[in-house]
C-alpha atoms as a PDB file:
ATOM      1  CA  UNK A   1     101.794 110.030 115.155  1.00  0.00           C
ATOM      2  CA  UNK A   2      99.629 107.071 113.863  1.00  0.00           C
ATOM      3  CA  UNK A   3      96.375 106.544 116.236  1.00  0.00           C
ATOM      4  CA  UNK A   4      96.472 102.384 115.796  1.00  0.00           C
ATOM      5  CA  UNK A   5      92.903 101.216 116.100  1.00  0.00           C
ATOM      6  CA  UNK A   6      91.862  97.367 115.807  1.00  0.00           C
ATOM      7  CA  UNK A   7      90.689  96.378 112.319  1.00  0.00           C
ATOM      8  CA  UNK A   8      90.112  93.277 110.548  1.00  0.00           C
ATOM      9  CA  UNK A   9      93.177  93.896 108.435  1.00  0.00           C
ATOM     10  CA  UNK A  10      95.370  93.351 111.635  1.00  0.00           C
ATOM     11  CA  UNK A  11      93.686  89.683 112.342  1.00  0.00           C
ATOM     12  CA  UNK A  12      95.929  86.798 112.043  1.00  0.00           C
ATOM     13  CA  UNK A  13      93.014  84.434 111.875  1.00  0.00           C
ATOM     14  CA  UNK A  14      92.832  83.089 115.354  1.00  0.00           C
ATOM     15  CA  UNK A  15      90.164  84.625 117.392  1.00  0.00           C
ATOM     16  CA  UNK A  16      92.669  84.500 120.294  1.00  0.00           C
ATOM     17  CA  UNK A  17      95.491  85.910 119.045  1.00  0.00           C
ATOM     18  CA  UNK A  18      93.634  88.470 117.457  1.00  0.00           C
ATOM     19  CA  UNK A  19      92.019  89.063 121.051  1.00  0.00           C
ATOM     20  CA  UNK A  20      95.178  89.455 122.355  1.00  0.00           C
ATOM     21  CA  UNK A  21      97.053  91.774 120.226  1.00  0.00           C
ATOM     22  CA  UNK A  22      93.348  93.969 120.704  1.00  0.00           C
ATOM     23  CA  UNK A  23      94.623  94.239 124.516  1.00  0.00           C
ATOM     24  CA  UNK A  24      97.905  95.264 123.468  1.00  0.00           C
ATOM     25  CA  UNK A  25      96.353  97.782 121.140  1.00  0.00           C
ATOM     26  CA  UNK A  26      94.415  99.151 124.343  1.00  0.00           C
ATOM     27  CA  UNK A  27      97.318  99.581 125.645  1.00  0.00           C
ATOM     28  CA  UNK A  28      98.307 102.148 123.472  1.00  0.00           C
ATOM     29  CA  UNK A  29      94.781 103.992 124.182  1.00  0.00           C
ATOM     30  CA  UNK A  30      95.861 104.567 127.781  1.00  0.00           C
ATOM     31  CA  UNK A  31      99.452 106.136 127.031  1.00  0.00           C
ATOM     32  CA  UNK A  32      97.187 108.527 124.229  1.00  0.00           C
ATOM     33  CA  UNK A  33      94.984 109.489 126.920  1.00  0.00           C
ATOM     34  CA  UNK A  34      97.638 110.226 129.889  1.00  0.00           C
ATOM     35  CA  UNK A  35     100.193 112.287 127.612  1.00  0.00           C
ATOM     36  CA  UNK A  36     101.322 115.681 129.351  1.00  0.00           C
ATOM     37  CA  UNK A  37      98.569 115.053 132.258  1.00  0.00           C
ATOM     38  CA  UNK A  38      99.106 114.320 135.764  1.00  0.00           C
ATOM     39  CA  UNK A  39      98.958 110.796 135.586  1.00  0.00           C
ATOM     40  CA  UNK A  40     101.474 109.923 132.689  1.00  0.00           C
ATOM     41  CA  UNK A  41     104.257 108.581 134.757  1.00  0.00           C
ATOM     42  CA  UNK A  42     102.240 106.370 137.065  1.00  0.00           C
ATOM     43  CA  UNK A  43     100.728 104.642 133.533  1.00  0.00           C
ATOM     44  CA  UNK A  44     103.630 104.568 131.748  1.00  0.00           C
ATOM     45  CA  UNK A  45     104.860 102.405 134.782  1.00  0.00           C
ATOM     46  CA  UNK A  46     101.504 100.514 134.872  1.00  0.00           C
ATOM     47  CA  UNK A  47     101.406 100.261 131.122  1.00  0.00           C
ATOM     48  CA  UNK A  48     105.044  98.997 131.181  1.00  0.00           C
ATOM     49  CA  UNK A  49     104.176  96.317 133.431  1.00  0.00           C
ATOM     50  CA  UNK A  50     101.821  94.970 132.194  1.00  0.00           C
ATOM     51  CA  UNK A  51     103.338  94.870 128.871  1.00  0.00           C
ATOM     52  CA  UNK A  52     106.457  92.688 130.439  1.00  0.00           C
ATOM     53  CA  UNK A  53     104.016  89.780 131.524  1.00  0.00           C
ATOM     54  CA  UNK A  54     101.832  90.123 128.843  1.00  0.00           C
ATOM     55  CA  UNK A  55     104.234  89.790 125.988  1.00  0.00           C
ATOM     56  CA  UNK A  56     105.511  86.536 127.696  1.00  0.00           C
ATOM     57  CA  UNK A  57     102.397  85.366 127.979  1.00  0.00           C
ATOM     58  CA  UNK A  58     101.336  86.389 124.729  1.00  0.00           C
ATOM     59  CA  UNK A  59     104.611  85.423 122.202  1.00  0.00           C
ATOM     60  CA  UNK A  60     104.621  81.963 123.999  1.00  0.00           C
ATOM     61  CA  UNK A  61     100.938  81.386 122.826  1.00  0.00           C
ATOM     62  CA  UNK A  62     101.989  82.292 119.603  1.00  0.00           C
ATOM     63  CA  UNK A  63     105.511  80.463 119.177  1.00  0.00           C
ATOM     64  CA  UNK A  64     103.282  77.185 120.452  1.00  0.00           C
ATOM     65  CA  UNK A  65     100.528  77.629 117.731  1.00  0.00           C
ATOM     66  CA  UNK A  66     103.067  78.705 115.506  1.00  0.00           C
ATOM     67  CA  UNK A  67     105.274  75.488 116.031  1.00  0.00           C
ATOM     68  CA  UNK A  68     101.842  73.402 115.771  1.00  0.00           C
ATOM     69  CA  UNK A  69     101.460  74.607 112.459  1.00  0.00           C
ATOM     70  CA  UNK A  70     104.429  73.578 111.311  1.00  0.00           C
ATOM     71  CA  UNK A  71     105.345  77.257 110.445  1.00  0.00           C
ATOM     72  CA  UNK A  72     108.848  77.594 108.170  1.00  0.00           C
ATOM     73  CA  UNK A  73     109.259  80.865 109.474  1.00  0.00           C
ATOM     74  CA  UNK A  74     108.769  80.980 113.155  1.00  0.00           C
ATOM     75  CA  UNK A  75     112.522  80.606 114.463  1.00  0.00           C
ATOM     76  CA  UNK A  76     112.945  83.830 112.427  1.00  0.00           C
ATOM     77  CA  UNK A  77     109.653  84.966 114.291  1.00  0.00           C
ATOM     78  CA  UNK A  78     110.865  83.901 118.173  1.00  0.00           C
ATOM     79  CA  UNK A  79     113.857  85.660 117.501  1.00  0.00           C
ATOM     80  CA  UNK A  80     111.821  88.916 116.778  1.00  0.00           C
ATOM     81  CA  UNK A  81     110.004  88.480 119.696  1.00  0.00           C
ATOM     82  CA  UNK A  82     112.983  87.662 121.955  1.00  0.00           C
ATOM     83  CA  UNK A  83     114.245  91.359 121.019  1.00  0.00           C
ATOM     84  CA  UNK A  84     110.687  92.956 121.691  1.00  0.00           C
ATOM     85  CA  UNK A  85     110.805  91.395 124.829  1.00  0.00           C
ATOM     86  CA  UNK A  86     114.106  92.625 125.987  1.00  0.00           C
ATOM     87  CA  UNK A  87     113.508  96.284 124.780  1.00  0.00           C
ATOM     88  CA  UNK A  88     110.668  96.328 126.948  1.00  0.00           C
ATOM     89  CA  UNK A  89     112.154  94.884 129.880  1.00  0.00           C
ATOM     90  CA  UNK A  90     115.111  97.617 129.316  1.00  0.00           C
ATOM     91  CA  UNK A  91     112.766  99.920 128.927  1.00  0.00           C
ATOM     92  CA  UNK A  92     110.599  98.978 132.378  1.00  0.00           C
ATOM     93  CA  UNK A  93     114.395  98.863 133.869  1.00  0.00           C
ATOM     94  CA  UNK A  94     114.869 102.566 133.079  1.00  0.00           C
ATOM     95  CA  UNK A  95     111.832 103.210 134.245  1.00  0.00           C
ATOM     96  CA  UNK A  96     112.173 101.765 137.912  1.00  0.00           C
ATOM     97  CA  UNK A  97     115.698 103.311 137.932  1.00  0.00           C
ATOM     98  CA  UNK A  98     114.144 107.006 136.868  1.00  0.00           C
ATOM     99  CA  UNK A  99     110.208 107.052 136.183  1.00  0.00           C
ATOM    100  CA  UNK A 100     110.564 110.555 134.758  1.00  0.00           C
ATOM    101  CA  UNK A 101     112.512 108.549 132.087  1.00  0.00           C
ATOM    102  CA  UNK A 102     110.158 107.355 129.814  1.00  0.00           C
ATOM    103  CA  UNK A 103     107.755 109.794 128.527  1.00  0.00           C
ATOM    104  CA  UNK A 104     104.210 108.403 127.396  1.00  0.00           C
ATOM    105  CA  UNK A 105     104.979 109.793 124.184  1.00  0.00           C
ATOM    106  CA  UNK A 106     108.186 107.810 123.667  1.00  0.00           C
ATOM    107  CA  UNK A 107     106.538 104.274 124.784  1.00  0.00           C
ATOM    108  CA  UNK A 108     103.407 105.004 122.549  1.00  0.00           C
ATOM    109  CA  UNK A 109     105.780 106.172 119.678  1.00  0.00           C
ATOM    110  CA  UNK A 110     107.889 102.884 120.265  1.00  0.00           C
ATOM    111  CA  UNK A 111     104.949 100.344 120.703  1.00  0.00           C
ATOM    112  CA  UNK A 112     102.688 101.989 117.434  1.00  0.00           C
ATOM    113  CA  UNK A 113     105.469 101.210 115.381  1.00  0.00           C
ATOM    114  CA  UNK A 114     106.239  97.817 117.430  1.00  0.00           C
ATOM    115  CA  UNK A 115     101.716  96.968 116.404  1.00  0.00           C
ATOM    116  CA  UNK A 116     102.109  98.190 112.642  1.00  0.00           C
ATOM    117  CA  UNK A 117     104.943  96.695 111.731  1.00  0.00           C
ATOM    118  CA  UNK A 118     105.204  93.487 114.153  1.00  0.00           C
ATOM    119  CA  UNK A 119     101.994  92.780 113.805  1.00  0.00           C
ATOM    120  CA  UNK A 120     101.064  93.823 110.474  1.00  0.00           C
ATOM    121  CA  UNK A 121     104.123  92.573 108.703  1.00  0.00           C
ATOM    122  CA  UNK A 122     105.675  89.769 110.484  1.00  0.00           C
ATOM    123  CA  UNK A 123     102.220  88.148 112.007  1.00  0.00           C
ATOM    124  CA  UNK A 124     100.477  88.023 109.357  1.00  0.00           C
ATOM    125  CA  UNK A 125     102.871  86.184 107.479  1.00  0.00           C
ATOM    126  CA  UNK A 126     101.782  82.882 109.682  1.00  0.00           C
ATOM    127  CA  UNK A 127      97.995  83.365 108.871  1.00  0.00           C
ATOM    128  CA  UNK A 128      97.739  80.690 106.217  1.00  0.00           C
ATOM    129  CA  UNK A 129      99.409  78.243 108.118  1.00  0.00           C
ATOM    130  CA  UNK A 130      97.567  78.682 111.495  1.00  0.00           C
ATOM    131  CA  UNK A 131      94.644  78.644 109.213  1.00  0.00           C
ATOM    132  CA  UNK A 132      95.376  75.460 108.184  1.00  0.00           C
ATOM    133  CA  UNK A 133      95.695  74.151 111.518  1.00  0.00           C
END
């Protein structure tokens, strides 16, 4: 499995987005650290959370700059996020239903590949016309 660490390659140009998707990247951190130990189910609950509001939070910030910017792509982009969204409320769902679930291992498997190729693919696509803006 990929350890994701924060680099300048994943900034999208905006000091806040870029911010933000460095607390989702923490994120993953915690899972790494709680895998197999006593604590894993109580932080992949916690992370899970937290992921759920932050997300909204997060993709609304970036649908509004996007939209700002006048970006060609970003229905495209909202529908992305729409689906991220709902996997992880599914996937917070489950967890409330059954905590034992969800292993950290799953969630951090599932949100590495969510960073890399979300936000190293599709995000960077609207750099140059946030930078514009």
């Amino acid at each position: 499995m990929i350890v994701l660490q924060w680099t300048r390659t994943l900034s999208v140009g905006v000091e806040e987005l870029d911010r933000q998707h460095q607390h989702l990247i923490g994120l993953l951190g915690r899972l790494r650290e709680v895998i197999h130990g006593p604590d894993e189910t109580a932080v992949v609950g916690n992370v899970l959370e937290n992921l759920v509001s932050y997300v909204g939070y997060h993709f609304a910030e970036e649908e509004r700059l996007m939209a700002e910017a006048g970006y060609p792509h970003a229905e495209l982009h909202r529908n992305s996020h729409a689906e991220i969204a709902r996997t992880v409320a599914d996937m917070l769902r489950s967890y409330r239903a059954d905590p034992t679930s969800l292993r950290a291992t799953e969630l951090l498997e599932y949100l590495t590949d969510w960073v890399v190729l979300h936000i190293g693919n599709e995000d960077i696509r609207y750099r140059p016309w946030l930078a514009k803006s």
